[in-house]
Structure formats: C-alpha cells, structure tokens
PDB file of N, CA and C in Angstrom:
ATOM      1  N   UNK A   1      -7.632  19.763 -20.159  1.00  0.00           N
ATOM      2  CA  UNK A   1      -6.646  19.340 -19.187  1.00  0.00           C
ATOM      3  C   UNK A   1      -5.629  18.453 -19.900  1.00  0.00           C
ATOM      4  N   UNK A   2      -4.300  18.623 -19.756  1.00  0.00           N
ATOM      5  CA  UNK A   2      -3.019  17.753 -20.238  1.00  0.00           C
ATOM      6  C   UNK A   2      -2.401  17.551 -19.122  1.00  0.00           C
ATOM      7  N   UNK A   3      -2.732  15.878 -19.177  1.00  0.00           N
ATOM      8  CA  UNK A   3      -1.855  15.220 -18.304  1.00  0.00           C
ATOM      9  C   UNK A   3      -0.247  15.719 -18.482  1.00  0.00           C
ATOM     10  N   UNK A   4       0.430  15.783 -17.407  1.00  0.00           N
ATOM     11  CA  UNK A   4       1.429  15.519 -17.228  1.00  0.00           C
ATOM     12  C   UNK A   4       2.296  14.424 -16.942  1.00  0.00           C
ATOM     13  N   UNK A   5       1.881  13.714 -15.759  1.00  0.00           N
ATOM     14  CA  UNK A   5       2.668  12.081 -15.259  1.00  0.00           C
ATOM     15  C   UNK A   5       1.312  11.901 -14.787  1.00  0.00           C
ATOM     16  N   UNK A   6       1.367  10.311 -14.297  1.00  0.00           N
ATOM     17  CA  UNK A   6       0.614  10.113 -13.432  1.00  0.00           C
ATOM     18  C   UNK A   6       1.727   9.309 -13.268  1.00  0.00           C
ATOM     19  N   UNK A   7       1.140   8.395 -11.202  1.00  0.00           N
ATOM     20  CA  UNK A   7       1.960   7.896 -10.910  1.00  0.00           C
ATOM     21  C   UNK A   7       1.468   6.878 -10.073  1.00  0.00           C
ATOM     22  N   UNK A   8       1.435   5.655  -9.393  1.00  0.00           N
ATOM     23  CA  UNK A   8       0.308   4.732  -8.446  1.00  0.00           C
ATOM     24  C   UNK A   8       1.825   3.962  -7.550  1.00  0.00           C
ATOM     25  N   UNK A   9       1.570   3.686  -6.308  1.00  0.00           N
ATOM     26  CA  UNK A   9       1.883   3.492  -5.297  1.00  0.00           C
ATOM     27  C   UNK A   9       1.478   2.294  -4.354  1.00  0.00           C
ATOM     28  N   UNK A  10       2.073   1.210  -4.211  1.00  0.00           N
ATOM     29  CA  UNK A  10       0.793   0.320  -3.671  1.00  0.00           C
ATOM     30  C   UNK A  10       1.390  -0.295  -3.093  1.00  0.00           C
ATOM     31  N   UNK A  11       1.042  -0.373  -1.417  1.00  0.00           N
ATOM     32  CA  UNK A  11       1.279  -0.619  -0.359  1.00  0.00           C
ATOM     33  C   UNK A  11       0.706  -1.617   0.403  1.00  0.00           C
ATOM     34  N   UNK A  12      -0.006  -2.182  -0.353  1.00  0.00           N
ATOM     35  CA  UNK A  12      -1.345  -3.991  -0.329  1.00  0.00           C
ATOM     36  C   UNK A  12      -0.450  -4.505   0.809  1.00  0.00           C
ATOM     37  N   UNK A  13       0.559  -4.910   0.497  1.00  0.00           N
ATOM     38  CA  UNK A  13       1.493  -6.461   1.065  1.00  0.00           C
ATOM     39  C   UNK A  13       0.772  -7.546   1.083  1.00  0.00           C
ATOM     40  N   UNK A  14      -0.544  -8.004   1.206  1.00  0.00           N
ATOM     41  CA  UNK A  14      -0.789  -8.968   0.959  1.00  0.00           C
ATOM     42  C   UNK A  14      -1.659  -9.095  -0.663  1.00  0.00           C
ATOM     43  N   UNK A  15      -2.210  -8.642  -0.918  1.00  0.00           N
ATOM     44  CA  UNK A  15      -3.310  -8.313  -2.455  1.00  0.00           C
ATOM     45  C   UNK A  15      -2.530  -7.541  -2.931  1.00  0.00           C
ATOM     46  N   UNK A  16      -2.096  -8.256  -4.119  1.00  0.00           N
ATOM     47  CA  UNK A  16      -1.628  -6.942  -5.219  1.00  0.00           C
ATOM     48  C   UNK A  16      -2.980  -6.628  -6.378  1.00  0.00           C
ATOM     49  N   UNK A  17      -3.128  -5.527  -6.833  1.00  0.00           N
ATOM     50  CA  UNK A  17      -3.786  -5.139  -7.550  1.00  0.00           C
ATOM     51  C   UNK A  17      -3.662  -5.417  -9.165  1.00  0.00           C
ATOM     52  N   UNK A  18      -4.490  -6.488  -9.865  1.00  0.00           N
ATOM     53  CA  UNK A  18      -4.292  -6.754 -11.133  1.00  0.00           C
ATOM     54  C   UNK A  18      -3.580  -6.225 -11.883  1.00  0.00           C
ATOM     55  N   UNK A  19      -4.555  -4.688 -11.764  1.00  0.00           N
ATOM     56  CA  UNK A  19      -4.909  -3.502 -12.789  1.00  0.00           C
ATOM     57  C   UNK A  19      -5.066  -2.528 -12.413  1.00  0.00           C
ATOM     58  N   UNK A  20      -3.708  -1.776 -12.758  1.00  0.00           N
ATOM     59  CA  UNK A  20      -4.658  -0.082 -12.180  1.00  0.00           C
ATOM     60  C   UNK A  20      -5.493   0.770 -13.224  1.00  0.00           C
ATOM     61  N   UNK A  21      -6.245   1.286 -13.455  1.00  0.00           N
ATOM     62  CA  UNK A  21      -6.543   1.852 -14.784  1.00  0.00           C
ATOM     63  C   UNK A  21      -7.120   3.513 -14.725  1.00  0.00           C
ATOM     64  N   UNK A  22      -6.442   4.213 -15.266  1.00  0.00           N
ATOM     65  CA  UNK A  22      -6.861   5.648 -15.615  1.00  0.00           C
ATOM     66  C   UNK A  22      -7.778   5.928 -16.619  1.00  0.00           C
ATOM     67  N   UNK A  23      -8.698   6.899 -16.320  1.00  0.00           N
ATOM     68  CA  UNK A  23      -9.004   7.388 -17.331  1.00  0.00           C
ATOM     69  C   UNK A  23     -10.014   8.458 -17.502  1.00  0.00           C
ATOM     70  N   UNK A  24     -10.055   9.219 -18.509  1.00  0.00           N
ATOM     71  CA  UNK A  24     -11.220  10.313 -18.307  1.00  0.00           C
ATOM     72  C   UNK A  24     -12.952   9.936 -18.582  1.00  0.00           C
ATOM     73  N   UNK A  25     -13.215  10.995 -17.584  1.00  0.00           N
ATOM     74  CA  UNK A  25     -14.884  10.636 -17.384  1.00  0.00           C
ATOM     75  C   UNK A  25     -15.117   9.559 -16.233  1.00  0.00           C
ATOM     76  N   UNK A  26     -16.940   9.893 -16.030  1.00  0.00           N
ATOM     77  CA  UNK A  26     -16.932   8.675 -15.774  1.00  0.00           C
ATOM     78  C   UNK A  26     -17.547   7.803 -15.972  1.00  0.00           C
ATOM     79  N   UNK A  27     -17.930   7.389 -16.774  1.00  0.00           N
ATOM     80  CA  UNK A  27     -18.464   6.257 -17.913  1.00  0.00           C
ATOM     81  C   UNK A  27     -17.570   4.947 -17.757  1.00  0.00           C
ATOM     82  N   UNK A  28     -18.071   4.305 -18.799  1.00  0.00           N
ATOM     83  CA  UNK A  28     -17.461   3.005 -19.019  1.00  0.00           C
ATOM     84  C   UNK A  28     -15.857   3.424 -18.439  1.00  0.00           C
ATOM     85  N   UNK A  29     -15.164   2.013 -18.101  1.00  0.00           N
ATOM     86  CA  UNK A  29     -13.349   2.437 -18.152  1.00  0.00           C
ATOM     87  C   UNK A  29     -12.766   2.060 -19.343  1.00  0.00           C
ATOM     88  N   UNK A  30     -11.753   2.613 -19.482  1.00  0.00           N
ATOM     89  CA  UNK A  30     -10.786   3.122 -20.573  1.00  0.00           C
ATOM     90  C   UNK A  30     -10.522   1.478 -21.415  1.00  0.00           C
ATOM     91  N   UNK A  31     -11.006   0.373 -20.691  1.00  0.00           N
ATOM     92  CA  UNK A  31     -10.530  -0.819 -21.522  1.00  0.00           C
ATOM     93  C   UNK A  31     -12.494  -1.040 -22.344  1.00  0.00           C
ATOM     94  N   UNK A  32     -12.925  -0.157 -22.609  1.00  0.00           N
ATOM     95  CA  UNK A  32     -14.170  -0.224 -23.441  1.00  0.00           C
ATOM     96  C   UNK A  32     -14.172   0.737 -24.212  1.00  0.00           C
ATOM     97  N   UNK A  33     -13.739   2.358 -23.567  1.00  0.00           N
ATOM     98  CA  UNK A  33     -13.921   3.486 -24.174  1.00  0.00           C
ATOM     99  C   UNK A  33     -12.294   4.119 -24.359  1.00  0.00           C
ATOM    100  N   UNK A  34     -11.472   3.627 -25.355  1.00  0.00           N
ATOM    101  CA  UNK A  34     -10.214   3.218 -25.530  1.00  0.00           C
ATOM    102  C   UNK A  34      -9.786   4.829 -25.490  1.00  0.00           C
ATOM    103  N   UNK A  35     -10.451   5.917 -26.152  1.00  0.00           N
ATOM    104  CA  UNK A  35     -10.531   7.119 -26.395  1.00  0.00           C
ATOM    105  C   UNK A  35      -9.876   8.014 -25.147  1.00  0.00           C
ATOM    106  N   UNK A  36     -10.599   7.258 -24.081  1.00  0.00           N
ATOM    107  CA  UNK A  36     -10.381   8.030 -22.720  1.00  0.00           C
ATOM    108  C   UNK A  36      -9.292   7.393 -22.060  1.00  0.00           C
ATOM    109  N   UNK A  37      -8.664   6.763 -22.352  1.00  0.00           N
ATOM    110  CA  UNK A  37      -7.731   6.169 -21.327  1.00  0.00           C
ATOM    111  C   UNK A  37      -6.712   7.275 -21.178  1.00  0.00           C
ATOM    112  N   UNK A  38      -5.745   7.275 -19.883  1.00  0.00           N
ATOM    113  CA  UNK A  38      -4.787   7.798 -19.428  1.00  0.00           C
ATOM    114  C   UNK A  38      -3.405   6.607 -19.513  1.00  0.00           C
ATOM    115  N   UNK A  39      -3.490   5.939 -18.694  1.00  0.00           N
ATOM    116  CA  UNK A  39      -2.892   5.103 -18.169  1.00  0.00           C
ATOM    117  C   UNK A  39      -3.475   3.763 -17.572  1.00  0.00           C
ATOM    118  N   UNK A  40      -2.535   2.499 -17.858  1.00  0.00           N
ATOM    119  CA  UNK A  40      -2.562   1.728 -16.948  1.00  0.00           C
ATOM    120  C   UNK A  40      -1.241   0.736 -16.404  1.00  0.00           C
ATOM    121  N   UNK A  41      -1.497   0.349 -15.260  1.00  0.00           N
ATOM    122  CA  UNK A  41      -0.248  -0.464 -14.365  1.00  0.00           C
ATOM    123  C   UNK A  41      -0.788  -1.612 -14.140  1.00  0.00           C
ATOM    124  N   UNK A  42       0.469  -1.996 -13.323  1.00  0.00           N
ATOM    125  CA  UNK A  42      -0.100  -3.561 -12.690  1.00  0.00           C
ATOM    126  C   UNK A  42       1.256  -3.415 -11.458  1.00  0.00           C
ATOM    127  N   UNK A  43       0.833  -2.549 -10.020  1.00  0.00           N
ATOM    128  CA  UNK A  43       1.953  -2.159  -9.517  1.00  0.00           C
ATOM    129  C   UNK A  43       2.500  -3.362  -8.445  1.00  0.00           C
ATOM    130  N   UNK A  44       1.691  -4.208  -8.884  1.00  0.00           N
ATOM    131  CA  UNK A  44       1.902  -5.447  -7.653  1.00  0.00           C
ATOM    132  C   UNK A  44       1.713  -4.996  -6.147  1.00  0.00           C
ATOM    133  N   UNK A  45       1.813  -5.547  -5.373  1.00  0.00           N
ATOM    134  CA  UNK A  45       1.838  -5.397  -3.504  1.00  0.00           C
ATOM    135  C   UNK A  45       2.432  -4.213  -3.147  1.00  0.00           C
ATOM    136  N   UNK A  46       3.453  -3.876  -3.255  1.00  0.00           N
ATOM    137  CA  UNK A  46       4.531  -2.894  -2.552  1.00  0.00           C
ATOM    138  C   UNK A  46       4.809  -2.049  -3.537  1.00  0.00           C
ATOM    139  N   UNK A  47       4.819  -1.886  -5.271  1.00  0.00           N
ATOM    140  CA  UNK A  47       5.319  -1.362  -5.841  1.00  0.00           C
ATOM    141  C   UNK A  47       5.303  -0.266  -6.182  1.00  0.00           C
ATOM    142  N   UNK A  48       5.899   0.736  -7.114  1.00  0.00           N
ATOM    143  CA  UNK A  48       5.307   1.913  -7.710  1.00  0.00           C
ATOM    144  C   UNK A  48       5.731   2.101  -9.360  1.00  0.00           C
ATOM    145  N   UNK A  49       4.602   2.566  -9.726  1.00  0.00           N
ATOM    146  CA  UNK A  49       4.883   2.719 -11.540  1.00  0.00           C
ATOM    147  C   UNK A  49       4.213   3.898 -11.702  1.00  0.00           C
ATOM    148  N   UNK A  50       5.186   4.492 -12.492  1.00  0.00           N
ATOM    149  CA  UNK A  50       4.798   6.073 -13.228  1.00  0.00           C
ATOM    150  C   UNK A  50       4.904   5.853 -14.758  1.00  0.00           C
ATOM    151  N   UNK A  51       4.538   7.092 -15.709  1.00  0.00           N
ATOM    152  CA  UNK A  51       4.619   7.588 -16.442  1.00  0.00           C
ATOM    153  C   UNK A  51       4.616   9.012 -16.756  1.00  0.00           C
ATOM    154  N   UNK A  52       5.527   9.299 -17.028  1.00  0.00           N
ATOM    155  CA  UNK A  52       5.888  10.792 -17.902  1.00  0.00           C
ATOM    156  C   UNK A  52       5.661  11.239 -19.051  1.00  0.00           C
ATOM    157  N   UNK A  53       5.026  12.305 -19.873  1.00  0.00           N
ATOM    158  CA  UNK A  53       5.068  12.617 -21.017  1.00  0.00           C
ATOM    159  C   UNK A  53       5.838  14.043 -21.459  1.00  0.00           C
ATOM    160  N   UNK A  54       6.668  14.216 -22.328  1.00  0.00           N
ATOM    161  CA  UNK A  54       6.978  15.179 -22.882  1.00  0.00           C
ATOM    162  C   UNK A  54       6.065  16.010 -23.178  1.00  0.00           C
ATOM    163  N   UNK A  55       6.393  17.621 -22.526  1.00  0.00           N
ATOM    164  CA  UNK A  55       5.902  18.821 -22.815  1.00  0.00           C
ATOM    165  C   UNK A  55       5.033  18.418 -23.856  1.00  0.00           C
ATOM    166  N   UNK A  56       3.871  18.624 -23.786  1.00  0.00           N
ATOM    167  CA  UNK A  56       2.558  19.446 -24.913  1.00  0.00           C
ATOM    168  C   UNK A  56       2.386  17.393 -25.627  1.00  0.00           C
ATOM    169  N   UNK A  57       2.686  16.579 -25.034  1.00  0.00           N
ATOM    170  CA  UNK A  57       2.913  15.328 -25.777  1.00  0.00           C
ATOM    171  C   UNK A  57       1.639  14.416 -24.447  1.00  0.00           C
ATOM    172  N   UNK A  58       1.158  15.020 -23.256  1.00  0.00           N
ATOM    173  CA  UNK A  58       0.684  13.895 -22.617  1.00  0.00           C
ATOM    174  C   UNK A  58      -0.942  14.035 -22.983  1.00  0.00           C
ATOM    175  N   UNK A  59      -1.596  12.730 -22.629  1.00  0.00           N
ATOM    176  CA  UNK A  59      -3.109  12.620 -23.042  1.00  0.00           C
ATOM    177  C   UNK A  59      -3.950  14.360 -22.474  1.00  0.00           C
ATOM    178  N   UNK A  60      -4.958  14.497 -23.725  1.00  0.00           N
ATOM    179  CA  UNK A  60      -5.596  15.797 -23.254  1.00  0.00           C
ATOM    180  C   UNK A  60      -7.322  15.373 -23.585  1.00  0.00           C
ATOM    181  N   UNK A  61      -7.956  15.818 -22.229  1.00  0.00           N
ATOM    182  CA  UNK A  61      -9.044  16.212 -21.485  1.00  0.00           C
ATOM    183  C   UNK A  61     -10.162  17.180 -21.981  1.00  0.00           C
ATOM    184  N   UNK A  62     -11.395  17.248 -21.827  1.00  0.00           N
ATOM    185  CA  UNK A  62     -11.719  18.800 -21.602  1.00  0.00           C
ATOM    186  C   UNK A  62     -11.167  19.293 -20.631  1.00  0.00           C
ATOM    187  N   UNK A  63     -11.545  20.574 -20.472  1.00  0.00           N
ATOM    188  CA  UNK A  63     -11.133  21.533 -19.463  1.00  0.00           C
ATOM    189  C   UNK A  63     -11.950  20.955 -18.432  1.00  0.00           C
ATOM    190  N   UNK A  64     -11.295  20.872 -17.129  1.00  0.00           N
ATOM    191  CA  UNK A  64     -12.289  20.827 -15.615  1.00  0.00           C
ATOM    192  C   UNK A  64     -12.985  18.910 -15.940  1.00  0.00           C
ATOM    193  N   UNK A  65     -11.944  18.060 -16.854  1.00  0.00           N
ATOM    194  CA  UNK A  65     -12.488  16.992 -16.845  1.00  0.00           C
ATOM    195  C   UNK A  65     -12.245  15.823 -15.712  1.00  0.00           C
ATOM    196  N   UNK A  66     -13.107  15.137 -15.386  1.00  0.00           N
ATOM    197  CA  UNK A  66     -13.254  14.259 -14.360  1.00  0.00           C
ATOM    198  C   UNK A  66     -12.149  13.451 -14.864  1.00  0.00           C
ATOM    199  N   UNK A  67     -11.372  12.937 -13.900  1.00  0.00           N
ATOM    200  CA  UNK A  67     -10.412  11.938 -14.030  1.00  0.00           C
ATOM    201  C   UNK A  67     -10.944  10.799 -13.369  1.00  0.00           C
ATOM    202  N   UNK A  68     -10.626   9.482 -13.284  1.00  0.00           N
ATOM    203  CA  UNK A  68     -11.410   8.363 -13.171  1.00  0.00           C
ATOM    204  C   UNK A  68     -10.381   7.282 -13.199  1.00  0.00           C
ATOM    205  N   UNK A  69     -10.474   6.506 -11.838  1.00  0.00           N
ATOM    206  CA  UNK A  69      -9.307   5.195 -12.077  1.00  0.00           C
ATOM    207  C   UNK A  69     -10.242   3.961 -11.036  1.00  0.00           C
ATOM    208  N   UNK A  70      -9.641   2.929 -11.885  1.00  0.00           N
ATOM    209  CA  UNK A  70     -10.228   1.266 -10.702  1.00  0.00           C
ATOM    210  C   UNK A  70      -8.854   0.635 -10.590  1.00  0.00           C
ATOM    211  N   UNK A  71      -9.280  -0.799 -10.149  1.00  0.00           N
ATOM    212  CA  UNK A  71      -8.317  -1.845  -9.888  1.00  0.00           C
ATOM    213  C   UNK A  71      -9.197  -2.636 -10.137  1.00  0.00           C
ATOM    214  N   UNK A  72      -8.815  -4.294 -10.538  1.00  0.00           N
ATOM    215  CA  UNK A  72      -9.729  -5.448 -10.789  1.00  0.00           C
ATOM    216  C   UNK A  72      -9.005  -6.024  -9.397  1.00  0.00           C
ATOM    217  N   UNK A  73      -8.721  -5.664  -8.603  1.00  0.00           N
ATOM    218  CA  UNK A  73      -8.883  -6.004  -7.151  1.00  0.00           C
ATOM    219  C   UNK A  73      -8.520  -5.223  -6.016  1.00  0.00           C
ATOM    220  N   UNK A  74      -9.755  -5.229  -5.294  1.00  0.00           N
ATOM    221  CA  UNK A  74     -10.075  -4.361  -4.584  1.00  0.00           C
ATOM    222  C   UNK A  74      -8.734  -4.767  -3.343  1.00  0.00           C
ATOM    223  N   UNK A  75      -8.155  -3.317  -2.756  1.00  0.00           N
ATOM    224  CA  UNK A  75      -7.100  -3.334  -1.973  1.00  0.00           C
ATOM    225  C   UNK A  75      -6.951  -1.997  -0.939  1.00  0.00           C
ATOM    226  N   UNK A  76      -8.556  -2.146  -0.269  1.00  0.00           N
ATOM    227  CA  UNK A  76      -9.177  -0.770   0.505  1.00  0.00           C
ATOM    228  C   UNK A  76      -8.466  -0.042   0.094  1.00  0.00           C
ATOM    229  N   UNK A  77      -7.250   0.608   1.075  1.00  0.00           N
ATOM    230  CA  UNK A  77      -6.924   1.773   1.262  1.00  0.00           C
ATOM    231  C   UNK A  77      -4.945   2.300   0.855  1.00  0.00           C
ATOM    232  N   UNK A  78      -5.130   0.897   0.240  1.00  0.00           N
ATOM    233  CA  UNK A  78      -3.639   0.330  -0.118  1.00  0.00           C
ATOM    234  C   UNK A  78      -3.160   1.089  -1.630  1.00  0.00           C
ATOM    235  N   UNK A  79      -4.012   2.084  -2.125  1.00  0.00           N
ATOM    236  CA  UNK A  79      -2.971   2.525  -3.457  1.00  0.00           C
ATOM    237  C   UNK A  79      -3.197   3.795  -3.491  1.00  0.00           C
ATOM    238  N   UNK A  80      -2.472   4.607  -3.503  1.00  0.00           N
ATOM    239  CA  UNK A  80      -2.155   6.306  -3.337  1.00  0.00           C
ATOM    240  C   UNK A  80      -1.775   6.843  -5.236  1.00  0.00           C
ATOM    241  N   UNK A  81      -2.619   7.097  -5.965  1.00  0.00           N
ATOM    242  CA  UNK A  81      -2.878   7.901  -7.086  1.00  0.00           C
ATOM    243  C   UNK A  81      -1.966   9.107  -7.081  1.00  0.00           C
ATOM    244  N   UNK A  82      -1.288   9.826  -8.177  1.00  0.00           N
ATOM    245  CA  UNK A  82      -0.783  11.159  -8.088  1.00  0.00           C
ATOM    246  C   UNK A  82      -0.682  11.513  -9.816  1.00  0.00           C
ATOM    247  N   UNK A  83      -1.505  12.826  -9.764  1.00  0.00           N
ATOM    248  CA  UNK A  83      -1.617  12.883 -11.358  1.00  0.00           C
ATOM    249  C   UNK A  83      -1.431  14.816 -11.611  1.00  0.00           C
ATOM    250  N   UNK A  84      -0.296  14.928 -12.025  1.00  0.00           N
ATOM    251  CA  UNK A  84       0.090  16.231 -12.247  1.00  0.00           C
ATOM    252  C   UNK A  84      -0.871  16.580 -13.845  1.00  0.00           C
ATOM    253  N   UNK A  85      -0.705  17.382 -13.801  1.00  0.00           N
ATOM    254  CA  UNK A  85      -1.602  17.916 -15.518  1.00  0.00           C
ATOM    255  C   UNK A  85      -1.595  19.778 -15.213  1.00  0.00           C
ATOM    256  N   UNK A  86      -1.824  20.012 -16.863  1.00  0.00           N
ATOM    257  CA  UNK A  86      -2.177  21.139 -16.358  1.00  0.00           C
ATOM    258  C   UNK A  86      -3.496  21.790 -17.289  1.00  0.00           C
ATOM    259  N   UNK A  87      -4.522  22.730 -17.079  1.00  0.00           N
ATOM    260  CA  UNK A  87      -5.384  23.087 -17.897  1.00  0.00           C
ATOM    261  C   UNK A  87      -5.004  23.782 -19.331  1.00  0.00           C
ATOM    262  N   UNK A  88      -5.507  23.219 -20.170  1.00  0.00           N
ATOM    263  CA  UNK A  88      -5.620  24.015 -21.661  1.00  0.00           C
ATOM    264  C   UNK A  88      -6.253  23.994 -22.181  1.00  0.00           C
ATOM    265  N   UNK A  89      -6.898  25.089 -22.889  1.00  0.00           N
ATOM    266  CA  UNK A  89      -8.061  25.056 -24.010  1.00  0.00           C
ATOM    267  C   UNK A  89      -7.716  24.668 -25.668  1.00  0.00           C
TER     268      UNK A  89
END
C-alpha cells in the first residue's frame, strides 16, 4: 500500500489534541517503531493539517496493511482521519 495524503480534521473546541500520529501496523506507535510511521500533526481544537506526497514518493506498506493512528489526548469523537493510498506490490 502507498500512501497518498493523509489528512486530520479536528473539531474538539474545547481539547485540542497534542498529537495526532499515523502509522502502519498495530504494534507499538510510530514514535518507538520509527520504520512505520506515516504521519504526524498537532491539529489543535478546530484545525486541519494534511500532507501530500508526490506520485510513487509517499510512505509504502505491505499490501492489505493495517493503518493505525492515536492522539496523546483523548477528544471522543472530535477528529475525522482521511487517508487516500493506493495498493502496490
């Protein structure tokens, strides 16, 4: 799998979220198992932060690999994830 963008959304208003953090698998997160990381933000309360990668240039996966993200503060239902990619062997 090759990422394409990912993108996070966060609609808290009161708790902003430290840390957003991407990453493949689901094991340790990406700030232990540096290998797997995707991405990370810090989108505050209301904000939104993306990243884009150039054609054949974004992080790559196995095939059919689990994608995997936290926050170091919890903000129920307050952050909306969006992660385009596409499969390659």
């Amino acid at each position: 799998m090759r990422v394409i963008s990912v993108s996070v959304l966060s609609d808290a208003l009161t708790t902003a979220p430290g840390r957003v953090g991407v990453w493949f698998g689901t094991g340790a997160e990406y700030t232990t198992t540096v290998d797997n990381a995707i991405v990370g933000f810090a989108p505050g309360t209301t904000g939104f932060q993306s990243q884009t990668w150039p054609d054949g240039d974004g992080p790559l996966g196995e095939v059919d690999e689990v994608v995997s993200w936290d926050t170091t503060t919890e903000t129920e239902t307050a952050l909306f994830l969006t992660i385009v990619y596409r499969e390659e062997q």
